[in-house]
C-alpha atoms as a PDB file:
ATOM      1  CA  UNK A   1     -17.764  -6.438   3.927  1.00  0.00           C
ATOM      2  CA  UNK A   2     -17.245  -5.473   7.434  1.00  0.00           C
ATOM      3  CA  UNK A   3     -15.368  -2.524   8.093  1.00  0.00           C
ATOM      4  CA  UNK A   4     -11.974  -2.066   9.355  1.00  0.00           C
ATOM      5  CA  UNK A   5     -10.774   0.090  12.663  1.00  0.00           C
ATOM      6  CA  UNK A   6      -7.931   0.376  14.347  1.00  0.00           C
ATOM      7  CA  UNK A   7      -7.722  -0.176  18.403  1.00  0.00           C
ATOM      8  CA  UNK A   8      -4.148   0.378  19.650  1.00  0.00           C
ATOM      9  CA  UNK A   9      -1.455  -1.105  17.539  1.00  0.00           C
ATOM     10  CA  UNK A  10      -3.729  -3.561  15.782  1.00  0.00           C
ATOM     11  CA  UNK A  11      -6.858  -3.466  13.274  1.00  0.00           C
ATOM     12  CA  UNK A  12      -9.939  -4.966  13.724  1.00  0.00           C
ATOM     13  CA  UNK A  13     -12.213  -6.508  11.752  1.00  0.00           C
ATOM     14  CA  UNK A  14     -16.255  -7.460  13.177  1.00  0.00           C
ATOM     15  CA  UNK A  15     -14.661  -7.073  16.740  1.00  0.00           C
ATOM     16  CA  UNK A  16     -11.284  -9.324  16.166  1.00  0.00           C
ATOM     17  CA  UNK A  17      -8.002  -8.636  15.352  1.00  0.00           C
ATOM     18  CA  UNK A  18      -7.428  -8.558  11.165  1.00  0.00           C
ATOM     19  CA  UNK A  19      -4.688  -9.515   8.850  1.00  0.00           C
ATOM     20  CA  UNK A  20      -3.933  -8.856   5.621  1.00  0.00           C
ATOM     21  CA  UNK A  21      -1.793 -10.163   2.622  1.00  0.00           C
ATOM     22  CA  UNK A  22      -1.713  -9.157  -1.149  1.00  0.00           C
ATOM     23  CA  UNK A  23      -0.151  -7.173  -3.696  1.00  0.00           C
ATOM     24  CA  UNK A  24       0.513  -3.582  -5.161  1.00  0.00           C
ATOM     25  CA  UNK A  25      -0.260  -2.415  -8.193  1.00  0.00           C
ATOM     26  CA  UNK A  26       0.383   1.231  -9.931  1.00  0.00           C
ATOM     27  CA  UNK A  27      -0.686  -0.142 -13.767  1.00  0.00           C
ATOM     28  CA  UNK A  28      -4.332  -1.274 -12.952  1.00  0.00           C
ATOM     29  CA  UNK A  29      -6.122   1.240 -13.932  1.00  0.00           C
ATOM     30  CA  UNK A  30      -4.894   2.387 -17.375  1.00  0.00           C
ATOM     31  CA  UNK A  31      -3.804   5.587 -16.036  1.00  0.00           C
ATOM     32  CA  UNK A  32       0.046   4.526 -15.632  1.00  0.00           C
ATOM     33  CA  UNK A  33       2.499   2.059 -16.846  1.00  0.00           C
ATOM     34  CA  UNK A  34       3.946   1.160 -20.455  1.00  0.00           C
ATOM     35  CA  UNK A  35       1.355   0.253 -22.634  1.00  0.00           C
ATOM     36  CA  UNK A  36       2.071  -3.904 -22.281  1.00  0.00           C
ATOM     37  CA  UNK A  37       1.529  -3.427 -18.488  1.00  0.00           C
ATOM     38  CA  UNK A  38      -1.589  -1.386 -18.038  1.00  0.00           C
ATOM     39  CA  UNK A  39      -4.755  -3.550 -17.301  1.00  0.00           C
ATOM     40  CA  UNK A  40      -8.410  -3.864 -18.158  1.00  0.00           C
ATOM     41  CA  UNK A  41     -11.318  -3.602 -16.045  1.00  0.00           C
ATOM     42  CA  UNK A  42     -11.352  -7.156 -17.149  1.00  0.00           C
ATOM     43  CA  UNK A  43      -8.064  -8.081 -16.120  1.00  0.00           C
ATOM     44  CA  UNK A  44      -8.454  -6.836 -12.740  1.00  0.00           C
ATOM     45  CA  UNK A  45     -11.552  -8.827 -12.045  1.00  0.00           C
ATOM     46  CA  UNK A  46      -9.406 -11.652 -13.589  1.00  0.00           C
ATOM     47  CA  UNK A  47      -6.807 -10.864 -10.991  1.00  0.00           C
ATOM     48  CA  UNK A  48      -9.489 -10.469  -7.932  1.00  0.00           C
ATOM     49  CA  UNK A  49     -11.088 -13.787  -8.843  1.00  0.00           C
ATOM     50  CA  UNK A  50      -7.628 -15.801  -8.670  1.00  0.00           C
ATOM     51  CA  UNK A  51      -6.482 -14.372  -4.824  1.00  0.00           C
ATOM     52  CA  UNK A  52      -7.989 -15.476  -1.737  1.00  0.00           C
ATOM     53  CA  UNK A  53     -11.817 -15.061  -1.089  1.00  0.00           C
ATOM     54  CA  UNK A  54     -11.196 -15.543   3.055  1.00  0.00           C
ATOM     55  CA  UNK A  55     -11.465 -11.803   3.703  1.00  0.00           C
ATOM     56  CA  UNK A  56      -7.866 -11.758   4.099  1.00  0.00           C
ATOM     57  CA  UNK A  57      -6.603 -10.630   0.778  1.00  0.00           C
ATOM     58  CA  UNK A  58      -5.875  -7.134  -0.044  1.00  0.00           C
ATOM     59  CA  UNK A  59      -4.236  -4.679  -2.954  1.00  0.00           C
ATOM     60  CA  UNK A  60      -2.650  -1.590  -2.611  1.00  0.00           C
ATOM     61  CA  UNK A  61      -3.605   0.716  -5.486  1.00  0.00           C
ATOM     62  CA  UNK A  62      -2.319   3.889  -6.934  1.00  0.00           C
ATOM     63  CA  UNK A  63      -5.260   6.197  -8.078  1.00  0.00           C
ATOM     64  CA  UNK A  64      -3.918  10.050  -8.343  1.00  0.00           C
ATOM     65  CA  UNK A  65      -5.988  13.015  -9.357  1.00  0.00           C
ATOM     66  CA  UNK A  66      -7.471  12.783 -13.148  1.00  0.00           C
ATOM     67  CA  UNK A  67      -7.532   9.126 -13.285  1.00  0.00           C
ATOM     68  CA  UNK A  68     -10.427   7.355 -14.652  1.00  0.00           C
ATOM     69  CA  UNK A  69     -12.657   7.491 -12.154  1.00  0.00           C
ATOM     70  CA  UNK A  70     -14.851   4.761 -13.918  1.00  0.00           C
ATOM     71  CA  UNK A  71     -12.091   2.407 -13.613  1.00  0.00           C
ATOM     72  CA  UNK A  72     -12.682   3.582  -9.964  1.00  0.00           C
ATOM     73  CA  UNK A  73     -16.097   2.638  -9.306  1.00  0.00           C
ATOM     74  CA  UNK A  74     -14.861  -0.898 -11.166  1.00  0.00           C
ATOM     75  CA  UNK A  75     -12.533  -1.908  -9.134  1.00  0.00           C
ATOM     76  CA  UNK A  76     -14.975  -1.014  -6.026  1.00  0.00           C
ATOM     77  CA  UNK A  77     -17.570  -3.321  -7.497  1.00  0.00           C
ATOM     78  CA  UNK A  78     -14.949  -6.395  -8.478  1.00  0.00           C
ATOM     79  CA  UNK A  79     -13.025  -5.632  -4.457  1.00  0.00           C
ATOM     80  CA  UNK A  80     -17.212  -6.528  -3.230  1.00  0.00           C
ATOM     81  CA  UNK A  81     -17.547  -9.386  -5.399  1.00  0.00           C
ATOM     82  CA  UNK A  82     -14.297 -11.515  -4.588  1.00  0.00           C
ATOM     83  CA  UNK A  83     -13.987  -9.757  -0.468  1.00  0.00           C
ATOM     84  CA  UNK A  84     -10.536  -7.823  -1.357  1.00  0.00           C
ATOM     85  CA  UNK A  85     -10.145  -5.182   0.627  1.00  0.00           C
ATOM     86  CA  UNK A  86      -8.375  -2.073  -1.032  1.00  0.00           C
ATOM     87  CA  UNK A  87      -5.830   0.855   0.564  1.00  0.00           C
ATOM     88  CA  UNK A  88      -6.187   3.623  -1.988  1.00  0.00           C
ATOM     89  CA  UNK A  89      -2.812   5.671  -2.562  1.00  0.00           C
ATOM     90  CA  UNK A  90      -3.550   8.967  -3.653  1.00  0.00           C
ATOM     91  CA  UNK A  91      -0.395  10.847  -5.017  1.00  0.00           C
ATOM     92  CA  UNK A  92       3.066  10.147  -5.331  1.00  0.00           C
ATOM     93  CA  UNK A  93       6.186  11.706  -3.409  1.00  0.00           C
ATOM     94  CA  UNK A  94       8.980  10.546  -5.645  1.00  0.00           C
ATOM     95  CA  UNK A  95       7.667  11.749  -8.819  1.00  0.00           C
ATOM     96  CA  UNK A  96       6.146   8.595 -10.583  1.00  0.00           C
ATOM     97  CA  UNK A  97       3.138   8.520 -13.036  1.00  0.00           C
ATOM     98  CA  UNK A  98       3.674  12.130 -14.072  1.00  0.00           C
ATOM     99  CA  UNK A  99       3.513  13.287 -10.597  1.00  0.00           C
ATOM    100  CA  UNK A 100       5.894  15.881  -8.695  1.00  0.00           C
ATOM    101  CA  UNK A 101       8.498  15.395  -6.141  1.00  0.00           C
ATOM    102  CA  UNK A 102       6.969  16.593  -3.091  1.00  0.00           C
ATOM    103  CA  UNK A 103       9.379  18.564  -1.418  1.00  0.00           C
ATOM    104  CA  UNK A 104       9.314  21.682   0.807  1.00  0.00           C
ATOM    105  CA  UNK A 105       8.428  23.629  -2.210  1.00  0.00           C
ATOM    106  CA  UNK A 106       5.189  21.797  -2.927  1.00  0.00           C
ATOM    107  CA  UNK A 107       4.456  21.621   0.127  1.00  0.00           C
ATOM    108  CA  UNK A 108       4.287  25.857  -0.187  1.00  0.00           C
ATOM    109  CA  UNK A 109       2.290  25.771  -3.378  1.00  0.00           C
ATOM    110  CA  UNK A 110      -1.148  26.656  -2.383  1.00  0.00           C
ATOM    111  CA  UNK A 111      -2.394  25.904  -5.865  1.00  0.00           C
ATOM    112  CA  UNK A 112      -0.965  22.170  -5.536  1.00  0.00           C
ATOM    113  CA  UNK A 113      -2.193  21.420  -2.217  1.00  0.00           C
ATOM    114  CA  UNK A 114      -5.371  22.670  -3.412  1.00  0.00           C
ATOM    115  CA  UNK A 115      -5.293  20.202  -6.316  1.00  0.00           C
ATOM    116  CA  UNK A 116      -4.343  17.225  -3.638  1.00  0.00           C
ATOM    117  CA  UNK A 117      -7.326  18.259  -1.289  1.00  0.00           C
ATOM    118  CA  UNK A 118     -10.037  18.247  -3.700  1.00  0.00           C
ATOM    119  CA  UNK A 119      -8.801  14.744  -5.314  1.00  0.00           C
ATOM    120  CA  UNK A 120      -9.323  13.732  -1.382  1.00  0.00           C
ATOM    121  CA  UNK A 121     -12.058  15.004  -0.768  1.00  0.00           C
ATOM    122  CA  UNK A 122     -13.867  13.932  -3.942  1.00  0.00           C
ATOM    123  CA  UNK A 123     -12.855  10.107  -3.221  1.00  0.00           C
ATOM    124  CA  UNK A 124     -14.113  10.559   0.568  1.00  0.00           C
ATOM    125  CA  UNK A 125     -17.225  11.956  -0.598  1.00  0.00           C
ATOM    126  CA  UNK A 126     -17.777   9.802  -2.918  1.00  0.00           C
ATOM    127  CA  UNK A 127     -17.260   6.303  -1.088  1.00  0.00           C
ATOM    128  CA  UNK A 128     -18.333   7.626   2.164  1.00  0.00           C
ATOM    129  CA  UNK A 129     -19.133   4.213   3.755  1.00  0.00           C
ATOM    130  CA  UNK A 130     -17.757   2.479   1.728  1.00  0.00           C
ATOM    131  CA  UNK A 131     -15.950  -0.781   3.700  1.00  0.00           C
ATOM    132  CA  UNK A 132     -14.232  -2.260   0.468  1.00  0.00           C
ATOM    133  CA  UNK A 133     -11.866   0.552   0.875  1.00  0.00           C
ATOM    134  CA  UNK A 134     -10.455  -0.032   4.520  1.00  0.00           C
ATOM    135  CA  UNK A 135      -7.785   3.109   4.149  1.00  0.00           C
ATOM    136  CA  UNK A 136      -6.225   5.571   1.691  1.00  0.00           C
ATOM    137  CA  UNK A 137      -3.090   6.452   1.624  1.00  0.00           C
ATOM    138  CA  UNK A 138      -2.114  10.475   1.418  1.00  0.00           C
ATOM    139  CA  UNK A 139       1.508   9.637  -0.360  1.00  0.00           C
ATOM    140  CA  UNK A 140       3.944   6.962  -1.926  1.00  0.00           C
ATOM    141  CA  UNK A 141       7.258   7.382  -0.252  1.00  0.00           C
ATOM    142  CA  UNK A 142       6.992  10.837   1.176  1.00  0.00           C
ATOM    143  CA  UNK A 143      10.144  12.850   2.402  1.00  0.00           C
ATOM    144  CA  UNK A 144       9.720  15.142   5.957  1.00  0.00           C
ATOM    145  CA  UNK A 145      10.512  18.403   4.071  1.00  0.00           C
ATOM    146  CA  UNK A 146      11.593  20.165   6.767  1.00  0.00           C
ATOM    147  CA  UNK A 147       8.416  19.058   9.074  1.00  0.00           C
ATOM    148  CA  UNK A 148       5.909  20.021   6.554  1.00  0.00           C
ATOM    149  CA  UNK A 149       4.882  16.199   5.748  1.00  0.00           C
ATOM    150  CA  UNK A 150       3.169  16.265   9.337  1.00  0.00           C
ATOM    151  CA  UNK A 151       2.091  19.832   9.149  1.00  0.00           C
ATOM    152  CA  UNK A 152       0.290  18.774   5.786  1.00  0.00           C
ATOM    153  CA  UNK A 153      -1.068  14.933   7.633  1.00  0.00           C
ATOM    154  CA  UNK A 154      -2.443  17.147  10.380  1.00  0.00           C
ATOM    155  CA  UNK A 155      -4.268  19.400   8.103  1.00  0.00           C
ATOM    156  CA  UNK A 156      -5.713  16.627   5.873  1.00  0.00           C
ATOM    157  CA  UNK A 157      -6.675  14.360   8.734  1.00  0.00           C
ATOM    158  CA  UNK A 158      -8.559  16.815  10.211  1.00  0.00           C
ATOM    159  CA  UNK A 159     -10.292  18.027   6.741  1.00  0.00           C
ATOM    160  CA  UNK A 160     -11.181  14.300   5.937  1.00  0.00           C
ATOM    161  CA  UNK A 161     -12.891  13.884   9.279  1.00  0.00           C
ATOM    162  CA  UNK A 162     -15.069  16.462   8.143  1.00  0.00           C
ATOM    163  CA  UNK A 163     -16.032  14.336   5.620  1.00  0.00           C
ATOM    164  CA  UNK A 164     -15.429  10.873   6.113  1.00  0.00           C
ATOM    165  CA  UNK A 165     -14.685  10.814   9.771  1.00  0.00           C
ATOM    166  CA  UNK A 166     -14.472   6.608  10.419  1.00  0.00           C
ATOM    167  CA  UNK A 167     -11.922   6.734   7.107  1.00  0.00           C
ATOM    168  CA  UNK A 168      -8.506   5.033   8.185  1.00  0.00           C
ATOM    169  CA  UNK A 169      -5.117   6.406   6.732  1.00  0.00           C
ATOM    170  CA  UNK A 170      -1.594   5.212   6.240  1.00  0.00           C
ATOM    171  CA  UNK A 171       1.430   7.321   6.196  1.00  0.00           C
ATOM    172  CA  UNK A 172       2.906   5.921   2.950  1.00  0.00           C
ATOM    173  CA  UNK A 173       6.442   6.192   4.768  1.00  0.00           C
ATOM    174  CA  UNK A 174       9.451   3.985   3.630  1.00  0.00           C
ATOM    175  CA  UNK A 175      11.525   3.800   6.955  1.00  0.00           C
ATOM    176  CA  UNK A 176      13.218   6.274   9.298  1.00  0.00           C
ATOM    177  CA  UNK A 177      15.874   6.575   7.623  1.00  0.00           C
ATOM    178  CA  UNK A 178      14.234   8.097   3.951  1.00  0.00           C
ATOM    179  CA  UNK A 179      12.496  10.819   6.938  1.00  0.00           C
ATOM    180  CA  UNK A 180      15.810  11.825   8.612  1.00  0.00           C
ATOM    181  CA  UNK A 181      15.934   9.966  11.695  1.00  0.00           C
ATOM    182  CA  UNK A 182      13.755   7.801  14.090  1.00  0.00           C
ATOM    183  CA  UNK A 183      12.671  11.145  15.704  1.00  0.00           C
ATOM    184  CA  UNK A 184      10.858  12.369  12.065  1.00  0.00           C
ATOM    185  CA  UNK A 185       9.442   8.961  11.827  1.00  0.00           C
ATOM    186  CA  UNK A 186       7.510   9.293  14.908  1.00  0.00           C
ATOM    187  CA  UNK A 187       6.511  12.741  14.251  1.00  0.00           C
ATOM    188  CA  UNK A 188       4.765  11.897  11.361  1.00  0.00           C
ATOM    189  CA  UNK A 189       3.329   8.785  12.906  1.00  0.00           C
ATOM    190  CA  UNK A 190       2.471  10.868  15.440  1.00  0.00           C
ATOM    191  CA  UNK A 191      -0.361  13.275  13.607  1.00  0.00           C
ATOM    192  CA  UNK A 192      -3.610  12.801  14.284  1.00  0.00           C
ATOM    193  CA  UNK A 193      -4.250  12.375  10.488  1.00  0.00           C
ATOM    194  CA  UNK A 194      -2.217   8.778  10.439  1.00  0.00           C
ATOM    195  CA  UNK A 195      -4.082   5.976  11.463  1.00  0.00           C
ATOM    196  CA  UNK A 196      -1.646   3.139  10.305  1.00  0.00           C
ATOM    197  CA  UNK A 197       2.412   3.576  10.021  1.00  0.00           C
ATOM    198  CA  UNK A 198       4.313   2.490   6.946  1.00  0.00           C
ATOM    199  CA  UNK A 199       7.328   0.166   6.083  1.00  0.00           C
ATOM    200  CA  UNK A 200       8.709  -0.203   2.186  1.00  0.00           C
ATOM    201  CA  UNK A 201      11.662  -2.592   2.103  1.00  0.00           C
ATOM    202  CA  UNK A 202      13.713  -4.312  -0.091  1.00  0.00           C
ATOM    203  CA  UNK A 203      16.121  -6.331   2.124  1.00  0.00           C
ATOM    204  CA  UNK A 204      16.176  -9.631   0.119  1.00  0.00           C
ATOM    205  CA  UNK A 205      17.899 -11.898   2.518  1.00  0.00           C
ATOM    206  CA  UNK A 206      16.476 -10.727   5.502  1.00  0.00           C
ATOM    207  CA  UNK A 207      12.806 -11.696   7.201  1.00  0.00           C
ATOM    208  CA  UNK A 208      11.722  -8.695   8.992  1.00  0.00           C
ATOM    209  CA  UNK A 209      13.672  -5.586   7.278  1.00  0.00           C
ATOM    210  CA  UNK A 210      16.420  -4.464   9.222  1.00  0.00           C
ATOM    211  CA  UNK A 211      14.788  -0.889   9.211  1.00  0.00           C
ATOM    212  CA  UNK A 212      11.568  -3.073  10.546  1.00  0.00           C
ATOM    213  CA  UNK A 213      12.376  -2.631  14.584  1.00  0.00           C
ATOM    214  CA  UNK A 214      12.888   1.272  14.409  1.00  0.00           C
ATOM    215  CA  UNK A 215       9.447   1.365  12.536  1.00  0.00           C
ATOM    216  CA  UNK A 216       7.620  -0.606  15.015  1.00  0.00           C
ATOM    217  CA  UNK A 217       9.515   1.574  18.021  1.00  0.00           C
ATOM    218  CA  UNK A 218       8.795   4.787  16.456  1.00  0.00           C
ATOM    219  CA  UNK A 219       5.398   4.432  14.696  1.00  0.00           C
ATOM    220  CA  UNK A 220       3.323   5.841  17.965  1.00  0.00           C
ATOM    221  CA  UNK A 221       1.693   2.987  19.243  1.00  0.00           C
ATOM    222  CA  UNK A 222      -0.337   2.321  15.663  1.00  0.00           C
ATOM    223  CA  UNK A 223      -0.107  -0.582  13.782  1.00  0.00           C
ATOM    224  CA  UNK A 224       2.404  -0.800  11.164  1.00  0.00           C
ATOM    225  CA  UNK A 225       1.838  -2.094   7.322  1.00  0.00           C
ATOM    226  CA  UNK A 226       4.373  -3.143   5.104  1.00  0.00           C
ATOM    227  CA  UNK A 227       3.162  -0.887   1.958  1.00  0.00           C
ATOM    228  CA  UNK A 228       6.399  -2.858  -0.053  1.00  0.00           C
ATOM    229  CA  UNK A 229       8.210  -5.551  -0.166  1.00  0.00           C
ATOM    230  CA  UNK A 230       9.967  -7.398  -2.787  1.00  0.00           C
ATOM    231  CA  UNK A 231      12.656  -9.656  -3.724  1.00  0.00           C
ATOM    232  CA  UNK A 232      14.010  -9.367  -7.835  1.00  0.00           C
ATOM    233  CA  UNK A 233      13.505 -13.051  -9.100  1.00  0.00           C
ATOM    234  CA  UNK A 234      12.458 -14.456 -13.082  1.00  0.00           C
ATOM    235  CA  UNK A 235      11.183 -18.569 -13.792  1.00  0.00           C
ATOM    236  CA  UNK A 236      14.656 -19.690 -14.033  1.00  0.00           C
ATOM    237  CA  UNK A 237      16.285 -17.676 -11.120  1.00  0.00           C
ATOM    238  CA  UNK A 238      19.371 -16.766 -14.110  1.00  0.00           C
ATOM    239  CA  UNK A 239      20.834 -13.495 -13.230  1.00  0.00           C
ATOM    240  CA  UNK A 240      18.249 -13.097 -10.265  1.00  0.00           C
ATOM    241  CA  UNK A 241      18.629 -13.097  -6.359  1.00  0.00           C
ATOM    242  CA  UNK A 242      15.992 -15.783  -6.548  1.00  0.00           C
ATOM    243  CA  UNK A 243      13.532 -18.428  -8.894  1.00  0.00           C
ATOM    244  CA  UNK A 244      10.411 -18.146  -8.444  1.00  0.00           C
ATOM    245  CA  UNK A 245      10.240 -21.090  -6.618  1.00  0.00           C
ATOM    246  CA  UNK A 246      12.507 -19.745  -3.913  1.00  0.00           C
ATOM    247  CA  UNK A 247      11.577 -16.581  -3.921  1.00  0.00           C
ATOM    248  CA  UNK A 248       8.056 -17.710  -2.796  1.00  0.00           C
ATOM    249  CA  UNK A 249       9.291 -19.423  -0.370  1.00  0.00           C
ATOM    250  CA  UNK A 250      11.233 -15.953   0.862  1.00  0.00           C
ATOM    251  CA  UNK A 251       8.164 -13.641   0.328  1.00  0.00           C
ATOM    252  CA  UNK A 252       6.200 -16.253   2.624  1.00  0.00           C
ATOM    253  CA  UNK A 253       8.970 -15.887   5.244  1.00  0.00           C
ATOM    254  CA  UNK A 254       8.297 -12.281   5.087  1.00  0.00           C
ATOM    255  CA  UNK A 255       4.630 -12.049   4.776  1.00  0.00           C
ATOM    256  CA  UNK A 256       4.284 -14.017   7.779  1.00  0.00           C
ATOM    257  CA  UNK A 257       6.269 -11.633  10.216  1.00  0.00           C
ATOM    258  CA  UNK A 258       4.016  -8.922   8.190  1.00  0.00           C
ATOM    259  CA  UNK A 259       0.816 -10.351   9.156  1.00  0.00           C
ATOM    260  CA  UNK A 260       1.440 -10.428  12.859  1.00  0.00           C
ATOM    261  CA  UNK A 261       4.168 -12.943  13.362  1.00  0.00           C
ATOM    262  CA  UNK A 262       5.810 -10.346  14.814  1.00  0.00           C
ATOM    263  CA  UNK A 263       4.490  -7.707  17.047  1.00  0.00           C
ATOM    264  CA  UNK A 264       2.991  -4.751  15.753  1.00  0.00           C
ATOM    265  CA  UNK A 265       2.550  -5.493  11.997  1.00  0.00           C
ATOM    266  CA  UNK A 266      -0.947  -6.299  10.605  1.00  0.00           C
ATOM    267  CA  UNK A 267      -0.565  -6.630   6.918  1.00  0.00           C
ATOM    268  CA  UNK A 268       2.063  -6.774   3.834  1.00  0.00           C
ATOM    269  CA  UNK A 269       1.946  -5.935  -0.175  1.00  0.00           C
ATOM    270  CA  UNK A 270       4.459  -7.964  -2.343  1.00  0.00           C
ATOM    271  CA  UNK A 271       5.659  -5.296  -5.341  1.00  0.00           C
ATOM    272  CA  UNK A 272       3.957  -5.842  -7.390  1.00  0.00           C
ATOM    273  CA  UNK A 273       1.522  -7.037 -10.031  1.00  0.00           C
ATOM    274  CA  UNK A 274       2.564  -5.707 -13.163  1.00  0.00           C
ATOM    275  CA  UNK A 275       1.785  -7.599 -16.289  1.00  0.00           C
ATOM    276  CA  UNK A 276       3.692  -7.557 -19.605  1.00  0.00           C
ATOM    277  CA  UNK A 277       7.482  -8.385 -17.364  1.00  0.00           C
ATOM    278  CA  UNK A 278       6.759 -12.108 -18.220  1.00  0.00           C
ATOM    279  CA  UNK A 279       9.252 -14.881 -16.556  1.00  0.00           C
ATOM    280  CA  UNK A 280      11.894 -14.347 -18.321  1.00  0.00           C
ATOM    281  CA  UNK A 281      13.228 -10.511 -17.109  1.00  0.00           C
ATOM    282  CA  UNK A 282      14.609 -10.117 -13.799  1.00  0.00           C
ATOM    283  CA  UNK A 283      11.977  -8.388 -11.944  1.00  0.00           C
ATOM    284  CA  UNK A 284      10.581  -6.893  -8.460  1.00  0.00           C
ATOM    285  CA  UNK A 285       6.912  -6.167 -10.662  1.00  0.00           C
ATOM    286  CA  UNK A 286       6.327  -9.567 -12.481  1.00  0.00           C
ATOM    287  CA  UNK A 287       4.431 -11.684  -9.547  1.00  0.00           C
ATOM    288  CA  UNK A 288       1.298 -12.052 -11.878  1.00  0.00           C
ATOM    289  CA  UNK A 289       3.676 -14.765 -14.148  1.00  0.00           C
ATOM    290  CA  UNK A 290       4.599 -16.109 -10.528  1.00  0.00           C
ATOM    291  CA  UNK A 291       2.172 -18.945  -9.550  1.00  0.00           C
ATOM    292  CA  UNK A 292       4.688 -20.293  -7.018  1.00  0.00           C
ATOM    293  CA  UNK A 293       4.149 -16.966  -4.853  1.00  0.00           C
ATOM    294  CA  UNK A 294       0.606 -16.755  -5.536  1.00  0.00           C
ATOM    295  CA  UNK A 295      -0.280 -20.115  -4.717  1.00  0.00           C
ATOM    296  CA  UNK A 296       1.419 -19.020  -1.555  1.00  0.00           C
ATOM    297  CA  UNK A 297      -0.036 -16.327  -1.169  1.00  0.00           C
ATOM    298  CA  UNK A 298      -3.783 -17.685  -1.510  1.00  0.00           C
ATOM    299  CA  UNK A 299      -3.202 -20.116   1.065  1.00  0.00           C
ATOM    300  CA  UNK A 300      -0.901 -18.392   3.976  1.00  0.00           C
ATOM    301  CA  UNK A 301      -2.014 -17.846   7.613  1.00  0.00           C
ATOM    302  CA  UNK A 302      -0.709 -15.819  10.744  1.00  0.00           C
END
């Protein structure tokens, strides 16, 4: 698979500017999830072989320190065979799958941030080269604690370089606003440890997320990814913002301005694919019973 750089506020792909769409998943390996939506090896092949083979289609994966690193190397192999590309999120900033809250306190615990670095560094060394992983991610959702978020970028950044040095990373931001202010935002877009800023929105009636514009202005001249985005919706549409008819017609409105339709964004991941929520719940996590979406989703351009 070729690999993936970054040249100004756009990524590149063999020499030409690259887009990406696809889909998030925290349950795929096992590792997290109620029992009903954690997935095989199997399943995730499954799930690779039904998305778009054009080199276009990506997934956004949780993977946190003590996971099954078999699952790992399986997920590798099935992103080669079906050209998926994979951003790897490492740890989570608002405490889910057992993790902490990463506030200015963790930030401080040397023990913690010792535990972070050597998940990091074992990944990096370990798929050194590898091109089916075009970025990790250091966080999900991270807060600015006080300016140590881009104290702690800086520091990683520079230690991965050591090891990996053409790996790309993402901030895992939400928006200005969960930072602070526009001003945090850049700061942490800012370290030379962030290749690619971060959007996660939830705007349902909107295209580009009203917190979209101060990301773009504020993410330091580096492209931006939509890490999230999601509208609540079930087969029937009953007590939902959307059916799943319409709602693929709404996550196709956004993943187009994601992809590039509008300056500065190269890439977007619907939330989420989450087996076991069925049609029938009202749900952000049930696009694997959505075919509408992922029909769209298989066949959308820039």
């Amino acid at each position: 698979m070729p690999a993936i750089t970054v040249s100004g506020n756009k990524i590149m792909r063999g020499g030409q500017p690259w887009w990406f769409v696809g889909y998030n998943s925290f349950v795929w390996s096992g590792d997290c999830g109620n029992d009903e939506e954690k997935m095989s090896a199997a399943q995730v092949d499954a799930w690779f072989a039904s998305m778009r083979h054009d080199g276009h289609g990506s997934v956004r994966l949780f993977f946190f320190s003590g996971w099954d690193m078999s699952r790992m190397d399986a997920v590798v192999a099935s992103a080669k065979k079906h050209n998926i590309y994979l951003i790897i999120t490492l740890d989570d900033a608002i405490g889910g799958c057992g993790e902490n809250d990463k506030d200015a306190g963790w930030f401080d615990n040397a023990s913690e941030r010792s535990t972070f670095k050597a998940h990091m560094s074992n990944l990096l060394t370990k798929y050194k080269g590898e091109t089916a992983i075009f970025a990790f991610e250091y966080f999900n959702e991270p807060s600015y604690a006080d300016g140590k978020l881009r104290q702690f970028y800086d520091e990683m950044g520079a230690h991965a370089a050591t090891i990996d040095p053409n790996r790309l990373f993402s901030s895992g931001t939400v928006a200005p606003y969960w930072l602070g202010n526009e001003a945090n935002f850049k700061d942490v877009s800012s370290s030379s440890g962030v290749d690619i800023a971060s959007l996660h929105e939830y705007d349902q009636d909107e295209i580009e997320s009203n917190h979209g514009p101060k990301v773009r202005a504020n993410a330091a001249g580096k492209p931006v990814i939509a890490g999230e985005f999601g509208i609540d919706s079930n087969q029937s549409g009953s007590g939902c913002k959307t059916n799943f008819t319409e709602r693929a017609k709404r996550l196709t409105g956004k993943a187009k301005a994601y992809i590039g339709g509008v300056d500065g964004y190269v890439g977007g991941y619907a939330w989420a694919w989450q087996p076991g929520n069925g049609g029938g719940s009202c749900e952000y996590g049930n696009i694997d019973a959505d075919t509408p979406t992922q029909d769209a989703f298989r066949t959308i351009t820039k």
